[in-house]
Protein backbone atom coordinates (compact mmCIF):
# COMPACT_ATOMS: atom_id res chain seq x y z
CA UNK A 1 -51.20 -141.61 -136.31
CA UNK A 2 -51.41 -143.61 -133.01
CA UNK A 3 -47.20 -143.52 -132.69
CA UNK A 4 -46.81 -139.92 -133.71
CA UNK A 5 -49.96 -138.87 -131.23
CA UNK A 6 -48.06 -140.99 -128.41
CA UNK A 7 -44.94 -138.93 -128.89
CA UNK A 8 -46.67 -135.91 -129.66
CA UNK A 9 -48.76 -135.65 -126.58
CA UNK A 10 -45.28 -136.27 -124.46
CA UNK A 11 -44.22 -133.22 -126.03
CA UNK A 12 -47.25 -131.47 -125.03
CA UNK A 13 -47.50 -132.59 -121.33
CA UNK A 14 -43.63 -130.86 -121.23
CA UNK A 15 -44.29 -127.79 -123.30
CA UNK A 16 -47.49 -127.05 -120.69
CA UNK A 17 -45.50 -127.88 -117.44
CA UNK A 18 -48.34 -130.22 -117.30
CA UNK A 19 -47.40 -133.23 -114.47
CA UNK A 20 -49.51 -135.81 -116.16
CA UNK A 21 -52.38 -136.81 -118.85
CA UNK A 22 -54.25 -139.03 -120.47
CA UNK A 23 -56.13 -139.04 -123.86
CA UNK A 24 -58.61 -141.24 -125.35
CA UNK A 25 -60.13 -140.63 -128.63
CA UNK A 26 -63.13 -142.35 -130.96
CA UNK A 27 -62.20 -142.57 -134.73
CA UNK A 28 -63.96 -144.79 -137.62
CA UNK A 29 -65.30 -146.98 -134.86
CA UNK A 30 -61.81 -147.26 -133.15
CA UNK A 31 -60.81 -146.36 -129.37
CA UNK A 32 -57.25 -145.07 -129.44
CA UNK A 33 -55.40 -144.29 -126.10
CA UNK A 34 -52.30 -142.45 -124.40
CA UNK A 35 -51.13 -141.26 -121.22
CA UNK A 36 -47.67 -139.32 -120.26
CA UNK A 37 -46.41 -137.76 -117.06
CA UNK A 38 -47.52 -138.59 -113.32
CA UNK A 39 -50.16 -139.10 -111.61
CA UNK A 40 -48.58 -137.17 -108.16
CA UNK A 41 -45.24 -135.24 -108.44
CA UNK A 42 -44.37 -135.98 -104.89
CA UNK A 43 -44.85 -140.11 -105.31
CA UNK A 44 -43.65 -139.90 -109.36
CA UNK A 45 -46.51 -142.92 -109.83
CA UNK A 46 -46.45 -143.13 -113.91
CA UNK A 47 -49.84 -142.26 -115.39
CA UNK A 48 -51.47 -144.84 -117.63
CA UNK A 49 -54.41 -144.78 -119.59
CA UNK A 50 -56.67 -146.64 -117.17
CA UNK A 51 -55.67 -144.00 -114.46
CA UNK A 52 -58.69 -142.03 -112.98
CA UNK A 53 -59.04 -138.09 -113.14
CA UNK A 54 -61.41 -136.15 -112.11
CA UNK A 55 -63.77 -134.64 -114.99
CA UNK A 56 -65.24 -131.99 -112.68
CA UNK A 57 -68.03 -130.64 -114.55
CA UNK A 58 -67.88 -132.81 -117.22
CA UNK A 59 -70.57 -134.33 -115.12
CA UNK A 60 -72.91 -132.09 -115.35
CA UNK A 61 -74.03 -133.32 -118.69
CA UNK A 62 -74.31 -137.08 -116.93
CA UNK A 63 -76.67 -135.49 -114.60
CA UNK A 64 -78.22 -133.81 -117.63
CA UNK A 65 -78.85 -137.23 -119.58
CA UNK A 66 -80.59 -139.08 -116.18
CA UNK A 67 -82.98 -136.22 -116.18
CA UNK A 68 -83.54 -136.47 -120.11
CA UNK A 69 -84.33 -140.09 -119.28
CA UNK A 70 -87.34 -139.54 -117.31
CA UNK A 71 -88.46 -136.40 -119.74
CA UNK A 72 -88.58 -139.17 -122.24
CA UNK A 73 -90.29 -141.42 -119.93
CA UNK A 74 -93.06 -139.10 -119.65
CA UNK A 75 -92.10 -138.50 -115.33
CA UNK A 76 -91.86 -134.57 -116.40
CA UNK A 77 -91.11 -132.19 -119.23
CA UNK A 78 -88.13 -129.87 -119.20
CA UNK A 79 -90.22 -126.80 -118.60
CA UNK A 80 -91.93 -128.44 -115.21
CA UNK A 81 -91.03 -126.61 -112.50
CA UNK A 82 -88.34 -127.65 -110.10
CA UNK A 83 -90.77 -127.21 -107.00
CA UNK A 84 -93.55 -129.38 -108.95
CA UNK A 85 -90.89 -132.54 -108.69
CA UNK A 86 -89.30 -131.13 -105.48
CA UNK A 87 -91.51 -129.47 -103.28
CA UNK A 88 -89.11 -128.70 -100.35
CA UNK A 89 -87.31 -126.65 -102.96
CA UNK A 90 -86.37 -123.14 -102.18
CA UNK A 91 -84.22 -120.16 -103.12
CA UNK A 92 -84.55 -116.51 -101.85
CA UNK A 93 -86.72 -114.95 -104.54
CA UNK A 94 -90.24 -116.94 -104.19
CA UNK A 95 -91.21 -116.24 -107.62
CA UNK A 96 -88.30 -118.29 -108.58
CA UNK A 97 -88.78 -120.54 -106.19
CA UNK A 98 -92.27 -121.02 -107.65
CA UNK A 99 -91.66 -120.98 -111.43
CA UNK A 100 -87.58 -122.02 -112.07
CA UNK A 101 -87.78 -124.95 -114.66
CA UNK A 102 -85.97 -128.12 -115.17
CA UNK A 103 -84.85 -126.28 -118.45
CA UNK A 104 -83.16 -123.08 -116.66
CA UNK A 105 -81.65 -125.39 -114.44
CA UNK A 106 -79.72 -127.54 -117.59
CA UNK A 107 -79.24 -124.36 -119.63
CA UNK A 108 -77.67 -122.85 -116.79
CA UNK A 109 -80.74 -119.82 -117.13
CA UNK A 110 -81.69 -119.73 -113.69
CA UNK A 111 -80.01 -116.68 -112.50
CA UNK A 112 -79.68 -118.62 -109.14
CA UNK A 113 -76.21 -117.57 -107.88
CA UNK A 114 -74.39 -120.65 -108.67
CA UNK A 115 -71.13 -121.03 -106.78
CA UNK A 116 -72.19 -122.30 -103.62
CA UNK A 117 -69.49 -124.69 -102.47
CA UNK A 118 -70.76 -126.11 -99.02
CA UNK A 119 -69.48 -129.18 -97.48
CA UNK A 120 -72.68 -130.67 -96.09
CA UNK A 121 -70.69 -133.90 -94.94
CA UNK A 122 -69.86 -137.34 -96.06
CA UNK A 123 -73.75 -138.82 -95.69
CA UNK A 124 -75.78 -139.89 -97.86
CA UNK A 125 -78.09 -137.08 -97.13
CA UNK A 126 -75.32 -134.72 -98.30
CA UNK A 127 -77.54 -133.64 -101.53
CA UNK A 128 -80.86 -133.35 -99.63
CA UNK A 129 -79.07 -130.78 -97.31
CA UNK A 130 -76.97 -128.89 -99.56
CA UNK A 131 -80.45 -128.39 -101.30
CA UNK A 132 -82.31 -127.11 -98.03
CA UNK A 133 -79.09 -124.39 -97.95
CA UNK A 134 -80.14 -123.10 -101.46
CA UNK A 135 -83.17 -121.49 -99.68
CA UNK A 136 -80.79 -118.36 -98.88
CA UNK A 137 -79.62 -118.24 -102.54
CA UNK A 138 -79.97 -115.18 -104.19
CA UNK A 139 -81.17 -113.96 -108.07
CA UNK A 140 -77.14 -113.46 -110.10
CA UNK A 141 -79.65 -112.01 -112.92
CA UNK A 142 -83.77 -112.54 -112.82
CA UNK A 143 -84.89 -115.61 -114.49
CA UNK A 144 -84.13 -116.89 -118.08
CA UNK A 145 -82.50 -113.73 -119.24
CA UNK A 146 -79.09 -114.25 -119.79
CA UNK A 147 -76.35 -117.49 -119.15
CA UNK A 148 -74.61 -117.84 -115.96
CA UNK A 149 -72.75 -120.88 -114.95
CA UNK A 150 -74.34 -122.47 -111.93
CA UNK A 151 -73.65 -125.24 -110.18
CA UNK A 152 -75.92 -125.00 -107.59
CA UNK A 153 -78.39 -125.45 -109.97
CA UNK A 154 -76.81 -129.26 -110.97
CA UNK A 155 -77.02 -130.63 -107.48
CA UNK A 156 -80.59 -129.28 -106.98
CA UNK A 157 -81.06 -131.56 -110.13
CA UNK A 158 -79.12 -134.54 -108.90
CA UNK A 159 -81.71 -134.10 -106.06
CA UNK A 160 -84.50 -134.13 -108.49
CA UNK A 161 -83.32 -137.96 -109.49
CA UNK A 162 -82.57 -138.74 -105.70
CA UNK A 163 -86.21 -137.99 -105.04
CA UNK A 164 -87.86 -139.95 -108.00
CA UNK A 165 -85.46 -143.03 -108.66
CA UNK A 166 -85.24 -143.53 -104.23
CA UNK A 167 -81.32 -143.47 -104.34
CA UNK A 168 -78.58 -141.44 -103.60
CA UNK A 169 -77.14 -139.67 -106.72
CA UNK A 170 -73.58 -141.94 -106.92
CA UNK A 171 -76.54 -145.49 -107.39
CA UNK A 172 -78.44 -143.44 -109.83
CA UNK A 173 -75.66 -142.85 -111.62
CA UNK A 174 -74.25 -146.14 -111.54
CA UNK A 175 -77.51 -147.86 -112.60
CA UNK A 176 -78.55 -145.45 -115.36
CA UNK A 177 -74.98 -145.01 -116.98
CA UNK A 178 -72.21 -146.42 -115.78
CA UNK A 179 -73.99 -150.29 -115.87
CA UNK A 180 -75.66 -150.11 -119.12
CA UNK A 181 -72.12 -148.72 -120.72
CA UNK A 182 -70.29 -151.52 -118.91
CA UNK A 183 -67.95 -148.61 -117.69
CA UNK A 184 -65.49 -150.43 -115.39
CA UNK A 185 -62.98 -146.81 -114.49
CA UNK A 186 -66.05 -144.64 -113.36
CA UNK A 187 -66.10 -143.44 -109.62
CA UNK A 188 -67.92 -140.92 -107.49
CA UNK A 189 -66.42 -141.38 -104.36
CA UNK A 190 -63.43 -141.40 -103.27
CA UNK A 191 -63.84 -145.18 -101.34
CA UNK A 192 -63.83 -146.64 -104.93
CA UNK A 193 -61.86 -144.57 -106.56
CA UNK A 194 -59.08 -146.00 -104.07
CA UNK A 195 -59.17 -149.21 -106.14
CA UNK A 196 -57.39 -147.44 -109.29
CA UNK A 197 -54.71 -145.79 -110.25
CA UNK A 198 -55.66 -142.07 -109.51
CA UNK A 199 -54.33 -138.73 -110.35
CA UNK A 200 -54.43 -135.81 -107.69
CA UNK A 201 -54.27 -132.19 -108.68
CA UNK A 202 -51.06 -129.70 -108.76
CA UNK A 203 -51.45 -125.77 -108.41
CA UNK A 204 -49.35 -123.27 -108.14
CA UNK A 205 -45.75 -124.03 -108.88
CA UNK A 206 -46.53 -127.58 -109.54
CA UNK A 207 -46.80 -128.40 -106.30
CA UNK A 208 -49.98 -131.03 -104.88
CA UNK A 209 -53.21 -130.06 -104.15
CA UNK A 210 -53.76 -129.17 -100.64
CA UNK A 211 -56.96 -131.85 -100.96
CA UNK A 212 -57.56 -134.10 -102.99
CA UNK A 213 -61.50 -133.56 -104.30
CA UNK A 214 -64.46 -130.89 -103.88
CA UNK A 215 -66.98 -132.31 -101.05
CA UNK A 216 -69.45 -134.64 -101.92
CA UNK A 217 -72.43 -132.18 -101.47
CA UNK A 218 -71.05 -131.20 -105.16
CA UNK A 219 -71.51 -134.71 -106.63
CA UNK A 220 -74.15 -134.16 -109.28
CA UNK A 221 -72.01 -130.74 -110.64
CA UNK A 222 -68.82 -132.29 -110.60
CA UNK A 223 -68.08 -135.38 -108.73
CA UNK A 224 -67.13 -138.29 -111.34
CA UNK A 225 -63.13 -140.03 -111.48
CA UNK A 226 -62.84 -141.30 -114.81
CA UNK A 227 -60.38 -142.91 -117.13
CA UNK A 228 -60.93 -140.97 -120.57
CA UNK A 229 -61.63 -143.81 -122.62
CA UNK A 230 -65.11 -144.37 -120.09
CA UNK A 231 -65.57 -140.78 -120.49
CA UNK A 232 -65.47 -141.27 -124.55
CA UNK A 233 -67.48 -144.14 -124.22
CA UNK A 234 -70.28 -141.80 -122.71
CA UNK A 235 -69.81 -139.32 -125.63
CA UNK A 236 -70.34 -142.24 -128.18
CA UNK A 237 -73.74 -143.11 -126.31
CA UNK A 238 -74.45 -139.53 -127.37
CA UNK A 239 -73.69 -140.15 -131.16
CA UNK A 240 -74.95 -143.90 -131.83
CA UNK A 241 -77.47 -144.18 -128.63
CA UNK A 242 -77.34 -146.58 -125.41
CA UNK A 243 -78.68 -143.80 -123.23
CA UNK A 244 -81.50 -141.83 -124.81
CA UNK A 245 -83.74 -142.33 -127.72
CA UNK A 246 -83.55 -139.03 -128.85
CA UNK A 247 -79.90 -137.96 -127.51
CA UNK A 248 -80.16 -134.82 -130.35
CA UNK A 249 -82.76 -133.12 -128.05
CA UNK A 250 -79.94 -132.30 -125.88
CA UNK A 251 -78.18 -130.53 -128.33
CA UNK A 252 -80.66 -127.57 -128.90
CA UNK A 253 -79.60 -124.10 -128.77
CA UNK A 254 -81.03 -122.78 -125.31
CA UNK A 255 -79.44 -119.57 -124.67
CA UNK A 256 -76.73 -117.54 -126.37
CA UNK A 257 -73.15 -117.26 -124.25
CA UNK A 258 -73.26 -113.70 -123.70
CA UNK A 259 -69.31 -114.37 -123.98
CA UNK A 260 -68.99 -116.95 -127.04
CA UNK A 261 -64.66 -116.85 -127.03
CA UNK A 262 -64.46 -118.86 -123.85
CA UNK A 263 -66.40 -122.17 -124.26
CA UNK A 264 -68.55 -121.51 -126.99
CA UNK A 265 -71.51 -120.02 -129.02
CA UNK A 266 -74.27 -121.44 -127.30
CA UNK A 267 -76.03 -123.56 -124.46
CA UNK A 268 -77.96 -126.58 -125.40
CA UNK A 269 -79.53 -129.32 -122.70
CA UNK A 270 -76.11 -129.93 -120.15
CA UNK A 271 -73.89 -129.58 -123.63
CA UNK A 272 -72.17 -126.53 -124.77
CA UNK A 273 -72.42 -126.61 -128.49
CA UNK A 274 -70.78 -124.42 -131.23
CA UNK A 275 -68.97 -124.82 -134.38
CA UNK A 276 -65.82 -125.33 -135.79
CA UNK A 277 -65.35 -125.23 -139.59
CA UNK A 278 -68.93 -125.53 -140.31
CA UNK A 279 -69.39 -128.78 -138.25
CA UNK A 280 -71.07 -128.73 -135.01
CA UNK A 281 -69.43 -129.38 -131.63
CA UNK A 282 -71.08 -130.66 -128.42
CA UNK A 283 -68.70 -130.36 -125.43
CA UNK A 284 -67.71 -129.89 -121.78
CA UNK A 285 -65.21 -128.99 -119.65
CA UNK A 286 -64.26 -129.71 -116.37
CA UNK A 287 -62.31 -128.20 -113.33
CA UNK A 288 -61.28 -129.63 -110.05
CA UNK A 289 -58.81 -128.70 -107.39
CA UNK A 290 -55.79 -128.92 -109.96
CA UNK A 291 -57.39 -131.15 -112.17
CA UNK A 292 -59.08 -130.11 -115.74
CA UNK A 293 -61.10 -132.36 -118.12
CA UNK A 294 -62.23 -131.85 -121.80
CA UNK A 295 -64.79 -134.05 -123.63
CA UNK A 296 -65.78 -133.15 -127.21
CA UNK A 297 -67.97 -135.01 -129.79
CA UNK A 298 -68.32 -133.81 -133.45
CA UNK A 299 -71.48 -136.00 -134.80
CA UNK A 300 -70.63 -135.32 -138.26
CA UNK A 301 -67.50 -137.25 -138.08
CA UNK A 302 -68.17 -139.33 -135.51
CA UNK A 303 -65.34 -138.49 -133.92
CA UNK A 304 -65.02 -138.73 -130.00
CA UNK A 305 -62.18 -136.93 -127.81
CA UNK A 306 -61.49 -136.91 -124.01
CA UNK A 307 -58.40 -135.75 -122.22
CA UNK A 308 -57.74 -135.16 -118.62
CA UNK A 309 -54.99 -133.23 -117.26
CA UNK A 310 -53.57 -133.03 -113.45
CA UNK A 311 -52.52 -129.37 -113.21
CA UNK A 312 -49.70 -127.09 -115.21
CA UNK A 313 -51.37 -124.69 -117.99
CA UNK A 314 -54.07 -127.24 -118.77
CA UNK A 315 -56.83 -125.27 -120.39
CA UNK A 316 -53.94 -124.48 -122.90
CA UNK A 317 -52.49 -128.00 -123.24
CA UNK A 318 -56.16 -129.35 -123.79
CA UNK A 319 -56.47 -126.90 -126.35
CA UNK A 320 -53.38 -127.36 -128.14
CA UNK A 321 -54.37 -131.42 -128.19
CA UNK A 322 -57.82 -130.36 -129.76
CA UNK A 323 -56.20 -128.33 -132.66
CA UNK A 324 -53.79 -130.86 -133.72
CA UNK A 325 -55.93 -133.88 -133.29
CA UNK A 326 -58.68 -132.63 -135.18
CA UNK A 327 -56.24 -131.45 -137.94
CA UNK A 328 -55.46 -134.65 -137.99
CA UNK A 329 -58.30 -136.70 -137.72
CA UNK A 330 -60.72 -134.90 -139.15
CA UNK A 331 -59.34 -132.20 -141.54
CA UNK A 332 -60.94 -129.38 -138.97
CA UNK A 333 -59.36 -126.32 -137.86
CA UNK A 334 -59.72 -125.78 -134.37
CA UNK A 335 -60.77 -121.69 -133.45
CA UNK A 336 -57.63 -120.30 -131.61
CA UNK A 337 -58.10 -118.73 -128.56
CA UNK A 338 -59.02 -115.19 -128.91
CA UNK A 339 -56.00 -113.10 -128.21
CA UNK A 340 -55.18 -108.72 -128.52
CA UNK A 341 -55.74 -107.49 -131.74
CA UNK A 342 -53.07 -107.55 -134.33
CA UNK A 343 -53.46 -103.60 -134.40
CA UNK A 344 -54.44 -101.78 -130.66
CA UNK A 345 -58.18 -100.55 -130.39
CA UNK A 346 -59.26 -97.51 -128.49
CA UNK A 347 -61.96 -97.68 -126.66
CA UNK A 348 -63.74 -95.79 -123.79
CA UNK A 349 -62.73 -98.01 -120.92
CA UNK A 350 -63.88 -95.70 -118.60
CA UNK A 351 -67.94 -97.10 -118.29
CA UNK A 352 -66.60 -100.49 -117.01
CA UNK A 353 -64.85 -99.84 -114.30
CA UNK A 354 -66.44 -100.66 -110.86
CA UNK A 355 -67.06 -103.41 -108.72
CA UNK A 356 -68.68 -106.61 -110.00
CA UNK A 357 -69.89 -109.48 -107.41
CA UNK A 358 -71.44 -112.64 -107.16
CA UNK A 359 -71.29 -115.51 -104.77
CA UNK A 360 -67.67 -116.99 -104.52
CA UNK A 361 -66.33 -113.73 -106.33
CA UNK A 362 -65.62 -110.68 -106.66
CA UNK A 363 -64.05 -108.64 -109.33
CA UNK A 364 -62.56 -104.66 -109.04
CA UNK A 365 -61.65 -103.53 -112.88
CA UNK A 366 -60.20 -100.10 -112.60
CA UNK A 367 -59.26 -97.89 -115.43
CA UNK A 368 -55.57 -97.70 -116.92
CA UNK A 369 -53.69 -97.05 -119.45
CA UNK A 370 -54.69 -99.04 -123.10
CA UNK A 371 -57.22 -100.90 -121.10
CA UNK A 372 -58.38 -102.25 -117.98
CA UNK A 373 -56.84 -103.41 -114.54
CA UNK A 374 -58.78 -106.61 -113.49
CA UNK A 375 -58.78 -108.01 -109.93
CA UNK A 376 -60.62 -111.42 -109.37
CA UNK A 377 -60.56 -111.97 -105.32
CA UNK A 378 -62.30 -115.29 -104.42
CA UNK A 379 -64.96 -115.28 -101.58
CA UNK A 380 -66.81 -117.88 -99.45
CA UNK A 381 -65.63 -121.64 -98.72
CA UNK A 382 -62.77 -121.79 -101.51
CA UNK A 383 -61.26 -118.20 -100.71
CA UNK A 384 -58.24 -120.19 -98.84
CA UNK A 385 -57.62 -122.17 -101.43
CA UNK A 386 -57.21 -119.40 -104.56
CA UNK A 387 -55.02 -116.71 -104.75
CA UNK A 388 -56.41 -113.49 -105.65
CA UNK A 389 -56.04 -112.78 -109.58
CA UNK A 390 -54.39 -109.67 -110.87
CA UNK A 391 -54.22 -108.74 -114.58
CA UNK A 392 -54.73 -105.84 -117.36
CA UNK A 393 -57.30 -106.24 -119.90
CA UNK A 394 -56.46 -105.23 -123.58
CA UNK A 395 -59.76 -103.99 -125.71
CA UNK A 396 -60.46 -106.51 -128.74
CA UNK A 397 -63.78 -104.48 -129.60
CA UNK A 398 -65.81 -101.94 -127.68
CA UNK A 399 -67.33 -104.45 -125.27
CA UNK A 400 -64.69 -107.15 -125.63
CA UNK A 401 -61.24 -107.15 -123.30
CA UNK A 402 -58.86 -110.25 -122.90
CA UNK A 403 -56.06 -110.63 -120.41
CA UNK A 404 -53.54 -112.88 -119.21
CA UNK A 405 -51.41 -113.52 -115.75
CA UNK A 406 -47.53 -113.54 -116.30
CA UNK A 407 -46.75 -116.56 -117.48
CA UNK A 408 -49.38 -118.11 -118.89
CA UNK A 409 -50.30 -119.03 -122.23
CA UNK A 410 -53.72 -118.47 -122.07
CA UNK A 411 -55.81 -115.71 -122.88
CA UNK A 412 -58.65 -115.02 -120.82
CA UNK A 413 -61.99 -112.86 -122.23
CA UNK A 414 -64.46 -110.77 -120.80
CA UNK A 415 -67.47 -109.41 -122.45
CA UNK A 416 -69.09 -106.36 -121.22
CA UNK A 417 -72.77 -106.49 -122.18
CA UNK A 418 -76.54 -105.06 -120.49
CA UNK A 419 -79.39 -107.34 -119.84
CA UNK A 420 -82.76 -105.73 -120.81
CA UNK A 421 -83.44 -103.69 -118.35
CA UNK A 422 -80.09 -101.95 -119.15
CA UNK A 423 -78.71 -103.75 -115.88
CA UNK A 424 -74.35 -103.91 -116.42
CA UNK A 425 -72.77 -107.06 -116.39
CA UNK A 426 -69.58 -108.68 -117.34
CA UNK A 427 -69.69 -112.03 -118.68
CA UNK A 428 -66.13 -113.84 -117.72
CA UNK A 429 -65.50 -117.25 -116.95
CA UNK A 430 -69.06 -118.64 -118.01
CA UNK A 431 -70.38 -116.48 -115.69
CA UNK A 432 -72.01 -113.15 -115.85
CA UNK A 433 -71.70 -110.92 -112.73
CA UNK A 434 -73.23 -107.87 -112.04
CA UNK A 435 -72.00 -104.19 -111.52
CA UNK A 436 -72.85 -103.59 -107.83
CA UNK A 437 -70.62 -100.26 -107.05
């Protein structure tokens, strides 16, 4: 298996325009690895499986697991409130503010509009003052009632263990993970990172990331450079223990993805879990400035995966390892993306057009012919660095549309759905957005 995978994942890299990868994966108590491509187009440095990526939000469930440490501890319980721990805490809506849970933040429940991307500087105060910003933050949806992907929410929780274990997030992390794992190709910042081989991202065209990394301010959402056989190594801790005594209470159905074709069925504690042939899947994904990240862990089998990719159609590539490696491996047929319908569906369209904004986004869908015309324009700090999106949407059901850009292998899906109160939203991305016009 280890040969054919080696060639195999060659073939992938190339079939995904993908400039380089690596893969590590846990099998009947057995760390294989592989790496293919580069690490930079414009230096051609050869990418290994020791080389560094960045796992982007792959993190988040690192931050999740400190937390879960001091819930076991008995410090707090995941329904404390965030200003009981963290007093200076504050977002726009002071009922929030007041009652917004340690829970809501790991679930990703909150409704606290979640892509705030501010570069607070290189200190070590960095978390302490993105957190003071969040006062301004306002409600994406009121409080527990639907998922919305925020990672505002994960540094106000990185701040949470700055405040009780004394230390900046990077020597939390270090002493609560990466030093009891003995994980020797784990970074935060970029000073360390410096002493491995590292991969930087590739957009558009293939060509190198303007920058290199997101600012540090976004450390406990996204900040770790890892090889992937560290990042399995965390994943195993998760299966056979290390970290927590009770690392199943993580994986507890929170909240239903309003829009289960994109990561999967459910939210638990920092994990997204679902199911794949009848066996359950925690996992995570990651996304960087041209860099992607996949970890998944199927505790029936025992079976561990991690691959990192440094730009090309990576959310496909990652994919397309997943369904041939767990064919493989474990006999387990990997969900396809969700694509048009094999015959066209007619729906009324005509409802879900409008304008549909968040922080860091906004989206115009417009009505046309056999669908919907989407338009994703990004807003705030990262507008320079993205391209506005333009795409139609096909109808898969009457609340279910999928689209793709020119190009591209992968489908993208958007669920139209109401909260309660009969409020519209569109659920896309792992976030849900609301109608505004």
């Amino acid at each position: 298996m280890a040969g054919a995978m080696g060639h195999r994942f060659t073939e992938l890299i190339t079939q995904y325009e993908v400039p380089g990868a690596a893969l590590a994966y846990l099998h009947d108590g057995q760390v294989h690895e592989f790496a293919a491509g580069v690490l930079n187009a414009d230096t051609g440095v050869e990418a290994t499986p020791d080389s560094l990526f960045q796992i982007g939000s792959v993190t988040k469930v690192w931050t999740a697991t400190m937390l879960m440490q001091h819930v076991e501890a008995g410090t707090f319980t995941l329904d404390t409130p965030v200003a009981e721990v963290l007093p200076e805490f504050r977002v726009a809506d002071a009922e929030v503010t007041k009652t917004v849970t340690i829970r809501h933040l790991l679930s990703h429940t909150s409704g606290i509009d979640g892509d705030l991307f501010l570069d607070t500087g290189r200190g070590d105060d960095c978390v302490e003052r993105y957190v003071e910003a969040c006062a301004d933050l306002v409600q994406n949806h009121p409080l527990g009632v639907t998922q919305s992907y925020c990672n505002s929410g994960f540094t106000v929780a990185g701040r949470i263990l700055e405040k009780l274990d004394g230390k900046v997030w990077d020597a939390v992390l270090r002493e609560r993970i990466i030093e009891p794992l003995g994980l020797t190709h784990t970074c935060t910042l970029p000073e360390d990172v410096l002493r491995h081989r590292a991969a930087i991202g590739h957009v558009e065209g293939g060509k190198v990331a303007p920058v290199w990394g997101l600012m540090r301010s976004a450390g406990p959402a996204g900040l770790i450079c890892a090889r992937p056989a560290d990042v399995v190594a965390f994943g195993r801790a998760h299966l056979e223990g290390g970290l927590l005594d009770d690392p199943q209470a993580m994986w507890e159905p929170q909240i239903d993805i309003p829009n289960p074709h994109t990561l999967g069925k459910q939210w638990g504690i920092g994990w997204i879990l679902d199911e794949w042939d009848g066996h359950r899947v925690i996992s995570h994904g990651g996304n960087t400035i041209g860099q992607h990240a996949m970890l998944w862990v199927v505790p029936s089998t025992g079976t561990v995966v991690a691959v990192v990719a440094n730009g090309g159609h990576s959310g496909a590539f990652t994919h397309a390892v997943a369904t041939e490696l767990f064919a493989e491996l474990d006999g387990i047929t990997v969900p396809p993306t969700l694509g048009p319908p094999a015959t066209p569906v007619e729906v009324d369209a005509s409802r879900y057009a409008g304008v549909y904004e968040r922080a860091g986004a906004r989206m115009t869908i417009s009505e046309r012919a056999g669908g919907l015309q989407l338009r994703i324009e990004a807003t705030g700090p990262l507008a320079e660095l993205q391209e506005p999106v333009e795409l139609g949407l096909v109808p898969v059901d009457a609340t279910t549309f999928v689209g793709r850009r020119d190009g591209d292998p992968d489908w993208m899906s958007a669920v139209f759905y109401e909260l309660p109160d009969g409020s519209p939203y569109v659920h896309l991305g792992a976030r849900a957005t609301p109608k505004v016009s």
